[in-house]
N, C-alpha and C. Protein backbone atom coordinates (compact mmCIF):
# COMPACT_ATOMS: atom_id res chain seq x y z
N UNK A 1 63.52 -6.53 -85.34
CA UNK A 1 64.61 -7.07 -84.54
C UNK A 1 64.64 -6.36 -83.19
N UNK A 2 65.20 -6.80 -82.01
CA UNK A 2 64.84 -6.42 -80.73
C UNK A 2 66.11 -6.17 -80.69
N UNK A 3 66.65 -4.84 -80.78
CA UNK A 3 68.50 -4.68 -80.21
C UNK A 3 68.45 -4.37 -78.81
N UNK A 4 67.01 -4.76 -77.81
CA UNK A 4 67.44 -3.67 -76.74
C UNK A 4 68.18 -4.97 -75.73
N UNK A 5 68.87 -6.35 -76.54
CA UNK A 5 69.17 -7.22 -75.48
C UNK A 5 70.20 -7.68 -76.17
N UNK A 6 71.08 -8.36 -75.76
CA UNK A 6 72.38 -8.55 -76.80
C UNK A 6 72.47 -10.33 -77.17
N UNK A 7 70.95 -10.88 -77.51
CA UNK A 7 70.82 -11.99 -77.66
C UNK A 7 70.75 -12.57 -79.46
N UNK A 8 70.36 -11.16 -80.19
CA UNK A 8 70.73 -11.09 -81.39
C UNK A 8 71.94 -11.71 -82.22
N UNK A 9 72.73 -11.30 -81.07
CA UNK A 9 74.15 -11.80 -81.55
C UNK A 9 74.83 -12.85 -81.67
N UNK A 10 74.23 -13.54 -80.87
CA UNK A 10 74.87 -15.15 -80.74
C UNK A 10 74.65 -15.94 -81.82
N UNK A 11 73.72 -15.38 -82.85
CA UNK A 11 73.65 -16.43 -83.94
C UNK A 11 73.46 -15.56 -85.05
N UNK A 12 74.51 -14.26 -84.90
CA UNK A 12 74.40 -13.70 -85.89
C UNK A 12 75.32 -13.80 -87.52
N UNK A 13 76.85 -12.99 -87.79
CA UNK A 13 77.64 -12.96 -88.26
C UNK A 13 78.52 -13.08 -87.58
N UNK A 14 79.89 -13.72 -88.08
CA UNK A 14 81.09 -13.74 -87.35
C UNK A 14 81.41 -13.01 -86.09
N UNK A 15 81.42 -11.71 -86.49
CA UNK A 15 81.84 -10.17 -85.85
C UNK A 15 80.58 -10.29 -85.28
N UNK A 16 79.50 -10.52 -85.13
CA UNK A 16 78.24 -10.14 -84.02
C UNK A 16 78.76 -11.53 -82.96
N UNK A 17 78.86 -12.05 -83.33
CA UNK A 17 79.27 -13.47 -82.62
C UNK A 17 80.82 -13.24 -81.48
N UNK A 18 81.81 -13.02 -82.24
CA UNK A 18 82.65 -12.17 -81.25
C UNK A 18 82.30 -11.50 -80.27
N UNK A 19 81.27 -10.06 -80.95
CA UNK A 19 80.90 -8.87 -80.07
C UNK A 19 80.28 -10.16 -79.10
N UNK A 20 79.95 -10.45 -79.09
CA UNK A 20 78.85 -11.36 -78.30
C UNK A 20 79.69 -11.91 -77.21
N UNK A 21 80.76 -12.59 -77.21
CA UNK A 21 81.70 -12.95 -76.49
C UNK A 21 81.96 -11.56 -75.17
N UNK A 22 82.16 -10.67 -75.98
CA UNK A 22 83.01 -9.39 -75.14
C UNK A 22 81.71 -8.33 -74.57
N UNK A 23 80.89 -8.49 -75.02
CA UNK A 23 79.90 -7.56 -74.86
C UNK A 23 79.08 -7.76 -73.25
N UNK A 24 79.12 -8.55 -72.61
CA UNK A 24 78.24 -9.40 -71.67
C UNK A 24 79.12 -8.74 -70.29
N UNK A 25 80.47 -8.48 -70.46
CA UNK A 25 81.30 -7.87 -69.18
C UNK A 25 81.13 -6.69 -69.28
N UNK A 26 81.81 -6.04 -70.23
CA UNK A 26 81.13 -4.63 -70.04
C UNK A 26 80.25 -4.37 -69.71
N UNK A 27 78.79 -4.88 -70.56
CA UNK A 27 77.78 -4.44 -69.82
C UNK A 27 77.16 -5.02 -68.26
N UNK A 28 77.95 -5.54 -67.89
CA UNK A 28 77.82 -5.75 -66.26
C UNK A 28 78.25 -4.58 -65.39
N UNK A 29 79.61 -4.32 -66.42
CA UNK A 29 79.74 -3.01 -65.45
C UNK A 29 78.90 -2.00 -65.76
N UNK A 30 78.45 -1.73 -66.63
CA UNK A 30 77.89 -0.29 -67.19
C UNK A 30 75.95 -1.04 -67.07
N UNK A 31 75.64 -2.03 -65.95
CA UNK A 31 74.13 -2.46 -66.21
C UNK A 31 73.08 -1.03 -65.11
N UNK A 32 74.11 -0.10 -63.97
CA UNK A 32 73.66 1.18 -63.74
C UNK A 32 73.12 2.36 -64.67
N UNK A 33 73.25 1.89 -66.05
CA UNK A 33 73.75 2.94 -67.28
C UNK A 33 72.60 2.39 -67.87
N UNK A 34 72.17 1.35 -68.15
CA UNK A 34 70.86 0.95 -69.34
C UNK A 34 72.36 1.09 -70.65
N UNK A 35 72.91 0.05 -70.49
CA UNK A 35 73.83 -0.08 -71.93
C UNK A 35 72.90 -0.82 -72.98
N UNK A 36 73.53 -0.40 -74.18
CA UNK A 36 72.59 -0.36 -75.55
C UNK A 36 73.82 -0.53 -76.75
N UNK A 37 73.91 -1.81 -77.12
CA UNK A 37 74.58 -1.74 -78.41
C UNK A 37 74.23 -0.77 -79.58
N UNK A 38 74.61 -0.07 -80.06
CA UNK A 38 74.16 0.85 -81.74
C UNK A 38 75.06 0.93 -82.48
N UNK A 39 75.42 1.48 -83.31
CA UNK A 39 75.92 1.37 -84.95
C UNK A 39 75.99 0.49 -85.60
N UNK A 40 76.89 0.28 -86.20
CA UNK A 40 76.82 -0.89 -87.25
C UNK A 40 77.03 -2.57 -87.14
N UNK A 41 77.55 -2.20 -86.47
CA UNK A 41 77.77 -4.00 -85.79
C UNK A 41 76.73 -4.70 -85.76
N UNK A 42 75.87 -4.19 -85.07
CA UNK A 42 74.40 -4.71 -84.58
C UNK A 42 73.70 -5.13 -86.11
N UNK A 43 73.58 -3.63 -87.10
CA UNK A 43 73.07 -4.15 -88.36
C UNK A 43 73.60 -4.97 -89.43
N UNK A 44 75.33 -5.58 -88.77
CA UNK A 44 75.47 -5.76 -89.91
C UNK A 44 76.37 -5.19 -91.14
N UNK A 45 76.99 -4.04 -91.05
CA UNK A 45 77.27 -3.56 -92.08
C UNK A 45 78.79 -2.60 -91.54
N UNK A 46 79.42 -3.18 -90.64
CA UNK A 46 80.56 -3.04 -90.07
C UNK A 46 81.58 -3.20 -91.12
N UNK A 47 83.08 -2.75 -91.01
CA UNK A 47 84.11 -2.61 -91.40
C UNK A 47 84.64 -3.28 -90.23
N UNK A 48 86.01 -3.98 -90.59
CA UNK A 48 87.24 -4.59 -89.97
C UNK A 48 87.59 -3.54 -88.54
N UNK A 49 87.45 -2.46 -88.96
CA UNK A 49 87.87 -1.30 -88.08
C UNK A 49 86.85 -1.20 -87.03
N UNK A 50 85.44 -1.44 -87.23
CA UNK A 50 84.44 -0.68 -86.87
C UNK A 50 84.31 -1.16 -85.19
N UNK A 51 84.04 -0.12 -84.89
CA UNK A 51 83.97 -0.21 -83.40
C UNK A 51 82.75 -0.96 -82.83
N UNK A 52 82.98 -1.34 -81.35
CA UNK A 52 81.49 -1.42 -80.87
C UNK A 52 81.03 -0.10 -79.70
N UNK A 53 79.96 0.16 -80.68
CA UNK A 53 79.36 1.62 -79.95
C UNK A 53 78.13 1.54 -79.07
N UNK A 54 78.55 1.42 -77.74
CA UNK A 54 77.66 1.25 -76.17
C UNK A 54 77.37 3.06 -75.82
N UNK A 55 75.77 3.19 -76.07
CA UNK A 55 75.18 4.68 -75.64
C UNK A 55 74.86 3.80 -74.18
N UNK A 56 74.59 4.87 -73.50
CA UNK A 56 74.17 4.89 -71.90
C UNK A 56 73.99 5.79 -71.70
N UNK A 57 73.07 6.05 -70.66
CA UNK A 57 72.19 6.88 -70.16
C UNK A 57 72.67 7.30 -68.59
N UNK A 58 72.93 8.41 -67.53
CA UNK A 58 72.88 8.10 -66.13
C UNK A 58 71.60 8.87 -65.82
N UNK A 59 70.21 9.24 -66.60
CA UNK A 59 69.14 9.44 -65.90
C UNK A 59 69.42 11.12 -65.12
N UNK A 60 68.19 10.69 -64.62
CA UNK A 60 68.75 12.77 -63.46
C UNK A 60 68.51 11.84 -62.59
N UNK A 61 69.35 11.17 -62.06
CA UNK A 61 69.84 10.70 -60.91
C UNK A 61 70.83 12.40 -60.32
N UNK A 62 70.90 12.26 -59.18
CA UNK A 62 71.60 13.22 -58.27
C UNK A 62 73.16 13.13 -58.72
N UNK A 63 73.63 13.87 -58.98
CA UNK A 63 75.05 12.90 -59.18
C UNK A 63 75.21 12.28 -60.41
N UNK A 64 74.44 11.49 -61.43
CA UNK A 64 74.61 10.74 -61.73
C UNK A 64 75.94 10.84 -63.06
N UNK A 65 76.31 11.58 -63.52
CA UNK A 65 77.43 11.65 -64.01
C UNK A 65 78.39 11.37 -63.85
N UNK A 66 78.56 11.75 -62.63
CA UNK A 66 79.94 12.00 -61.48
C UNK A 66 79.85 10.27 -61.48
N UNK A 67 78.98 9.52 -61.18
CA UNK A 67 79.03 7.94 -60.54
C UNK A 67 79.17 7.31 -62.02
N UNK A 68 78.87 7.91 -63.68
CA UNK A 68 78.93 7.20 -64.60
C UNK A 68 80.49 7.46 -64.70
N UNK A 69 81.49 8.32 -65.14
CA UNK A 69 82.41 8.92 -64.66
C UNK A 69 83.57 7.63 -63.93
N UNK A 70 82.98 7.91 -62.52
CA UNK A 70 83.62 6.86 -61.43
C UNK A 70 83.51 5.47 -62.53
N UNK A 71 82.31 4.95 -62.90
CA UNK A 71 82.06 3.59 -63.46
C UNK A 71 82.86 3.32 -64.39
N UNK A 72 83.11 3.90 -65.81
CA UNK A 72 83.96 4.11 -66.28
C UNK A 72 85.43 4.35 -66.15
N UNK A 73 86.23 5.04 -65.06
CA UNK A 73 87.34 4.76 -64.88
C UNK A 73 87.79 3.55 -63.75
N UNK A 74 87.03 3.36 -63.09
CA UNK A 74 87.00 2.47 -62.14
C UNK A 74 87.22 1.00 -63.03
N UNK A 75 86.09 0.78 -64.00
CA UNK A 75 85.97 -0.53 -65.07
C UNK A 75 86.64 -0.51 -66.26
N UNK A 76 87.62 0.29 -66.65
CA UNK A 76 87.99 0.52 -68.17
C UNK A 76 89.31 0.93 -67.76
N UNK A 77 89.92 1.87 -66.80
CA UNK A 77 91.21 2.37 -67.54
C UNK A 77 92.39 1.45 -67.55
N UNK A 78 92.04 0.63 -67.24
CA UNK A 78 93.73 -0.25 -67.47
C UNK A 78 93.51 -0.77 -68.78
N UNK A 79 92.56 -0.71 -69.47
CA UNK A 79 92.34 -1.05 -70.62
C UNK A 79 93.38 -0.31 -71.85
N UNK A 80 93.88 -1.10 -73.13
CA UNK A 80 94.35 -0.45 -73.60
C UNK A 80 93.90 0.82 -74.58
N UNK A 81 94.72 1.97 -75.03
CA UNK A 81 94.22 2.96 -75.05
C UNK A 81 92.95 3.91 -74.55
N UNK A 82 92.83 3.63 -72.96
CA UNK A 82 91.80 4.00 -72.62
C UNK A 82 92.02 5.59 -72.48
N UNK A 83 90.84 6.33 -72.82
CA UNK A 83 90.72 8.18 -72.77
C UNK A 83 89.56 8.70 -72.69
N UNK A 84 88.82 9.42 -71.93
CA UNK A 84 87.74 9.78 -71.83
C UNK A 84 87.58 11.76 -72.35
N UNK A 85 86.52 11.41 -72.42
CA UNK A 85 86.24 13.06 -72.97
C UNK A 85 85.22 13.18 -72.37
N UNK A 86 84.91 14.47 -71.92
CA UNK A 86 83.73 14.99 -70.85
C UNK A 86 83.50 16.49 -71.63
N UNK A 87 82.58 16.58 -72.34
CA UNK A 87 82.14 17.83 -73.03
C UNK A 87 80.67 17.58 -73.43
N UNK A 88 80.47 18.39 -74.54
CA UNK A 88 79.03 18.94 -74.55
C UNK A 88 78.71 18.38 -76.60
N UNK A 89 77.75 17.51 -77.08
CA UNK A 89 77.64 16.84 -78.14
C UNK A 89 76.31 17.51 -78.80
N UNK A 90 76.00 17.80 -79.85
CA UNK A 90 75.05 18.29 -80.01
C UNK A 90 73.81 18.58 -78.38
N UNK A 91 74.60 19.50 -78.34
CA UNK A 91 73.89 20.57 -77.22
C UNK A 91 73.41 19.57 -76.05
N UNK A 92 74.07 18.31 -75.61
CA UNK A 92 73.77 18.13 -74.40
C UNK A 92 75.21 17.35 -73.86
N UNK A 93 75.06 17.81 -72.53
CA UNK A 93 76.15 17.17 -71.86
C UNK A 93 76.68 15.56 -72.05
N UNK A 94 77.98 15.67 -71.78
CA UNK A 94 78.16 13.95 -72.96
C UNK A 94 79.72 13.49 -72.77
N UNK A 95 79.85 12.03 -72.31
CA UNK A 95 80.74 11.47 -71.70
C UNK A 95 81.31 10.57 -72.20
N UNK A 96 82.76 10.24 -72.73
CA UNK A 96 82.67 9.29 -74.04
C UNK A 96 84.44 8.46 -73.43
N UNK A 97 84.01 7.37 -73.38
CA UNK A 97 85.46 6.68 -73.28
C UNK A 97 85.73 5.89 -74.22
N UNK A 98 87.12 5.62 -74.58
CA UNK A 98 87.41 4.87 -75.73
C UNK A 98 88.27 3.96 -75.25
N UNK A 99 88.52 2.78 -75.64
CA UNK A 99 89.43 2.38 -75.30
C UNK A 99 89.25 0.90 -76.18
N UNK A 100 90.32 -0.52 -75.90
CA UNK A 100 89.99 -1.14 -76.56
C UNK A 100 90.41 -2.74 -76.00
N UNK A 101 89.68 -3.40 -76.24
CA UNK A 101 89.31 -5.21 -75.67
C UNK A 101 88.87 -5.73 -76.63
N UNK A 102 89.83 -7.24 -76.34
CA UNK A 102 89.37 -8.23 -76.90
C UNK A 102 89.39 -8.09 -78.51
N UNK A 103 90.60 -7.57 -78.91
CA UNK A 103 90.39 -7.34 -80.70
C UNK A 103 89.09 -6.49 -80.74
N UNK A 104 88.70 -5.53 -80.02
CA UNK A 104 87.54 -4.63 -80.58
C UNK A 104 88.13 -2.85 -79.86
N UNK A 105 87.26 -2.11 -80.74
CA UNK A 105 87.87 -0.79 -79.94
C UNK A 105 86.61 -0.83 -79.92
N UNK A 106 86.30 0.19 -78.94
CA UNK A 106 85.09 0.28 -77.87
C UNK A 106 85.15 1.69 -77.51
N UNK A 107 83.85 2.08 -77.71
CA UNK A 107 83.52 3.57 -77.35
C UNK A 107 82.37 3.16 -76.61
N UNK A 108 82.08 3.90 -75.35
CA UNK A 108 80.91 4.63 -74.66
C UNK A 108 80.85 5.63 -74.77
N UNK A 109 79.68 6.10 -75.02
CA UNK A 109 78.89 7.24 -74.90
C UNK A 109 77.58 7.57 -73.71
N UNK A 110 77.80 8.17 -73.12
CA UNK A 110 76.78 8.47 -71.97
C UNK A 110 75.95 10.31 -72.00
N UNK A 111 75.03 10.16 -72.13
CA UNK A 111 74.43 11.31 -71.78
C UNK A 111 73.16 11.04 -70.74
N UNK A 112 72.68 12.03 -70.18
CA UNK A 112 71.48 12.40 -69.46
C UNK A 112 69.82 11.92 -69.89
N UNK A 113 70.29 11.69 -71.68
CA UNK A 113 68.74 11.50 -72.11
C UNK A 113 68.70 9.99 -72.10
N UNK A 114 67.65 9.36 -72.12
CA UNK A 114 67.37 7.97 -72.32
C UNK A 114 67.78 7.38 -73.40
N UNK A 115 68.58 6.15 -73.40
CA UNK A 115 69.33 5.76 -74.64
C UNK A 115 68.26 5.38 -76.26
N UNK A 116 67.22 5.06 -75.88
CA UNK A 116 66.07 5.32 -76.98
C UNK A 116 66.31 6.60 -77.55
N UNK A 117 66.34 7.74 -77.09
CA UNK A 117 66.38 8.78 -77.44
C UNK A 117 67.44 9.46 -78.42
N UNK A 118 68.63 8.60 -78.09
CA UNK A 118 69.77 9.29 -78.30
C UNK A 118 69.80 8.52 -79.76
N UNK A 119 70.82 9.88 -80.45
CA UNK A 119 71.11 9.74 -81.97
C UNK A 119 71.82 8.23 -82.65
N UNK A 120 72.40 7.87 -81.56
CA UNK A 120 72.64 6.56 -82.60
C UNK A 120 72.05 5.45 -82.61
N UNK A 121 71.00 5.70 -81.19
CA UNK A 121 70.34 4.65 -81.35
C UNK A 121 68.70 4.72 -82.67
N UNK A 122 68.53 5.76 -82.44
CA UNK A 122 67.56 6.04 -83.50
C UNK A 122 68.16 6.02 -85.29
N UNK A 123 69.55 6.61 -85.12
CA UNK A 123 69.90 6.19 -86.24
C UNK A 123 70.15 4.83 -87.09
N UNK A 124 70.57 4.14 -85.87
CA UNK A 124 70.83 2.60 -86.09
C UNK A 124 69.12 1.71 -86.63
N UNK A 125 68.34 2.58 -85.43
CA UNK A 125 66.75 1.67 -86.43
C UNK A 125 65.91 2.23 -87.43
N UNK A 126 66.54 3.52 -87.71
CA UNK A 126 66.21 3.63 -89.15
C UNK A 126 66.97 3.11 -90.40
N UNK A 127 68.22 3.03 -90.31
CA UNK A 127 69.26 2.78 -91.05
C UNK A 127 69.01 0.83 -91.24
N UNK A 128 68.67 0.23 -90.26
CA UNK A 128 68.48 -1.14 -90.10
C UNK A 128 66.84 -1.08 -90.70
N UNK A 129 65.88 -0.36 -90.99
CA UNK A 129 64.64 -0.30 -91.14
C UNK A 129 64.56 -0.09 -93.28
N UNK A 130 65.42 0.72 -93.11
CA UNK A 130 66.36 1.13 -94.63
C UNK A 130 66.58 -0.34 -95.34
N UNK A 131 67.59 -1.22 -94.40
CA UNK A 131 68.35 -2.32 -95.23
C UNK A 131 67.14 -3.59 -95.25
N UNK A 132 65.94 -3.33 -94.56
CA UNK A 132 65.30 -4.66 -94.44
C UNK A 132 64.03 -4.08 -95.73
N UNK A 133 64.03 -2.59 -95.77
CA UNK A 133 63.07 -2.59 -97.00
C UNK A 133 63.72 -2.49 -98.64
N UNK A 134 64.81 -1.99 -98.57
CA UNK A 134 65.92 -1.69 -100.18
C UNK A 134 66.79 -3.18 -100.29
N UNK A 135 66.95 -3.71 -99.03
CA UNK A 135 67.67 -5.02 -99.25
C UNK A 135 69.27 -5.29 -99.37
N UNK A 136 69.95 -5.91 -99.91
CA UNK A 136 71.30 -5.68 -100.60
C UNK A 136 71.68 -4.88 -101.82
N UNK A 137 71.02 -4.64 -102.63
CA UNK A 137 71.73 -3.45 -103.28
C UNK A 137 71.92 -1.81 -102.45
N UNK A 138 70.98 -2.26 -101.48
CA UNK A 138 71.37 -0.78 -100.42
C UNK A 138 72.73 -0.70 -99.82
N UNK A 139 72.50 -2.09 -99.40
CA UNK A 139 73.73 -2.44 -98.34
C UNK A 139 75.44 -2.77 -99.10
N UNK A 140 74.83 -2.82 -100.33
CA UNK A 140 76.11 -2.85 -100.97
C UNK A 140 76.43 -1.50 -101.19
N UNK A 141 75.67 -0.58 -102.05
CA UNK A 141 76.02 0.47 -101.93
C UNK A 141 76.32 0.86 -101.04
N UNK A 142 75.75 1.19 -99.85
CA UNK A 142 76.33 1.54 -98.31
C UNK A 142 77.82 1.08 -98.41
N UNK A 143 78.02 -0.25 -98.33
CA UNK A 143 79.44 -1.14 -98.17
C UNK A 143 80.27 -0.08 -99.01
N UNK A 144 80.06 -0.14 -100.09
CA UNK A 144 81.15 0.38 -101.00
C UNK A 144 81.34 1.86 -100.43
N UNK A 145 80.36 2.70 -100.25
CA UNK A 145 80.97 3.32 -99.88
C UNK A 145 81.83 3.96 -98.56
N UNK A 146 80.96 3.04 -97.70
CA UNK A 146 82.11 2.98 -96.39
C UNK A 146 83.44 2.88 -96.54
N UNK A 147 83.59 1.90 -97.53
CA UNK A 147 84.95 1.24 -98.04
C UNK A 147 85.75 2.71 -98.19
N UNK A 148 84.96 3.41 -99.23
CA UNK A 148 86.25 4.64 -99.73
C UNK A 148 86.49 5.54 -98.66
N UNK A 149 86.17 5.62 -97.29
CA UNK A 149 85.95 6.12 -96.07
C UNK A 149 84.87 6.89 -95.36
N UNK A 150 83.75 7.26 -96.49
CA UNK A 150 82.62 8.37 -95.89
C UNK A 150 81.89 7.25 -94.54
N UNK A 151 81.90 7.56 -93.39
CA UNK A 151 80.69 7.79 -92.87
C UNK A 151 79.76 6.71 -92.92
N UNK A 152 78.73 6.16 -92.03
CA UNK A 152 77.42 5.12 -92.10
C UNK A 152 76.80 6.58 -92.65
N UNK A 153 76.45 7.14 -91.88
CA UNK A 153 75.33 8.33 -91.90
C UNK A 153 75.33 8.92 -93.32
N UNK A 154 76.38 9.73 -93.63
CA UNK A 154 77.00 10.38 -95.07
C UNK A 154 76.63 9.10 -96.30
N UNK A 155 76.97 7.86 -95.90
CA UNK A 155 76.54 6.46 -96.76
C UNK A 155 75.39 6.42 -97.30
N UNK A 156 74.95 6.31 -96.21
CA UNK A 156 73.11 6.31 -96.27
C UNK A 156 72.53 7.53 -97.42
N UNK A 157 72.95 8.25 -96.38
CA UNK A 157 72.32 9.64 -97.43
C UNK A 157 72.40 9.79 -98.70
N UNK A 158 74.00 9.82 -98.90
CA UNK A 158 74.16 9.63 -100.30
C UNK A 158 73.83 8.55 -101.38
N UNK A 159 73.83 7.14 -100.83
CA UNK A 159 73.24 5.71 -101.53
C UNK A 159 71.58 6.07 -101.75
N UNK A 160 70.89 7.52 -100.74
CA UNK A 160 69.83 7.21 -101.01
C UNK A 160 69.04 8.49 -101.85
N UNK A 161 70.11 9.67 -102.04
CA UNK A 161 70.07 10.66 -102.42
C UNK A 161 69.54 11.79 -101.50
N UNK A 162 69.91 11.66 -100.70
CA UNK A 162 69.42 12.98 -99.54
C UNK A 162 70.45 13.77 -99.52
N UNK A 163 69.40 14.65 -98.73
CA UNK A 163 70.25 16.49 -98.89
C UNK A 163 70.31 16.84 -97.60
N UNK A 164 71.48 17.67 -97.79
CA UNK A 164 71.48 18.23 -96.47
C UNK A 164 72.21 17.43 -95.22
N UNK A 165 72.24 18.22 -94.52
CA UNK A 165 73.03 17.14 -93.53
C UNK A 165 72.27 15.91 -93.02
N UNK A 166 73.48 14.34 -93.01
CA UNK A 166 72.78 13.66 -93.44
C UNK A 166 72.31 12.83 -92.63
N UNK A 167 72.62 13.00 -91.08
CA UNK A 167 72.42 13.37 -89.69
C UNK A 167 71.56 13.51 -89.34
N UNK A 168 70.95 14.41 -89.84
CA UNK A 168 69.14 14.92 -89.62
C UNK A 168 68.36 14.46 -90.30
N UNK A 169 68.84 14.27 -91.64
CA UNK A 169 67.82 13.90 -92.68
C UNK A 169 67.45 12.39 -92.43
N UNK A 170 68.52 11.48 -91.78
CA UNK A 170 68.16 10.23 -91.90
C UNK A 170 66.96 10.13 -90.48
N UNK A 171 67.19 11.29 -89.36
CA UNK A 171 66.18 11.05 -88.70
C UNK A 171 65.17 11.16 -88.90
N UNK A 172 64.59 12.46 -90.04
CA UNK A 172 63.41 12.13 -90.99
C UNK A 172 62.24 11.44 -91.30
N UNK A 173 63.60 10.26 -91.57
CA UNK A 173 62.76 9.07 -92.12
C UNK A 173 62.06 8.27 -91.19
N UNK A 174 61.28 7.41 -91.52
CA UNK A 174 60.90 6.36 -90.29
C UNK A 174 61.48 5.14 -90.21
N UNK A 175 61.14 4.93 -88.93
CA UNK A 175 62.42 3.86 -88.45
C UNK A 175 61.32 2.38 -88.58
């Protein structure tokens, strides 16, 4: 499956079909950023709750924080519950707004590394690489246990018996 375009969606599930609706403005504003749908939505295996999670990148552009930053409050804060956090995520600098449209809550995430790179997007195509080889009894298990509240990541691991944190371990695997 090709997630790096948000054309997936239009003839996906209900909720990909929505995202699909709302997804096309944002990423107009954030098209400086290389926006990238990841987590669960994309695969499929979303909760009622579940957010849509946009990684972005601002490159070593000069500045380029400071202008992702600007992009983000400039395009988002009248939004409801909009809040940004500017700190440091597994050891790299990292920019995260939340806020929420269109019946969806919406997180960005922005760091410095290329959105290929970054953890949820790699997690998302192993985890989607997972459900196309184990099938639905994976994904049910997964389901169920999302349901009782653990985690995609913690899900995985445990539906598949891994150790250790489950974070790392799922990067491990191949995608």
């Amino acid at each position: 499956m090709n997630f790096e375009t948000l054309d997936y969606l239009k003839t996906g599930t209900p909720r990909q079909q929505e995202a699909y609706r709302v997804l096309p403005g944002i990423f107009e504003v954030l098209k400086d950023f290389a926006p990238l749908l990841a987590g669960t939505i994309p695969i499929g295996i979303d909760l009622p709750e579940s957010d849509l999670d946009i990684i972005c990148t601002w490159g070593n552009r000069t500045q380029g924080k400071e202008q992702f930053v600007h992009c983000l409050q400039k395009g988002f804060y009248a939004h409801i519950d909009y809040r940004l956090w500017d700190g440091e995520y597994r050891g790299y600098n990292t920019v995260v707004a939340n806020f929420k449209a269109e019946g969806f809550a919406i997180e960005i995430f922005g760091q410095v590394r290329p959105v290929k790179e970054q953890e949820a997007y790699r997690h998302m195509l192993v985890e989607h690489s997972l459900l196309e080889r184990h099938g639905e009894s994976l994904r049910n298990e997964v389901m169920k246990l999302k349901k009782t509240g653990i985690k995609t990541e913690p899900a995985f691991a445990q539906a598949l018996g891994l150790t250790g944190d489950s974070y790392e371990a799922l990067l491990k695997l191949p995608e």
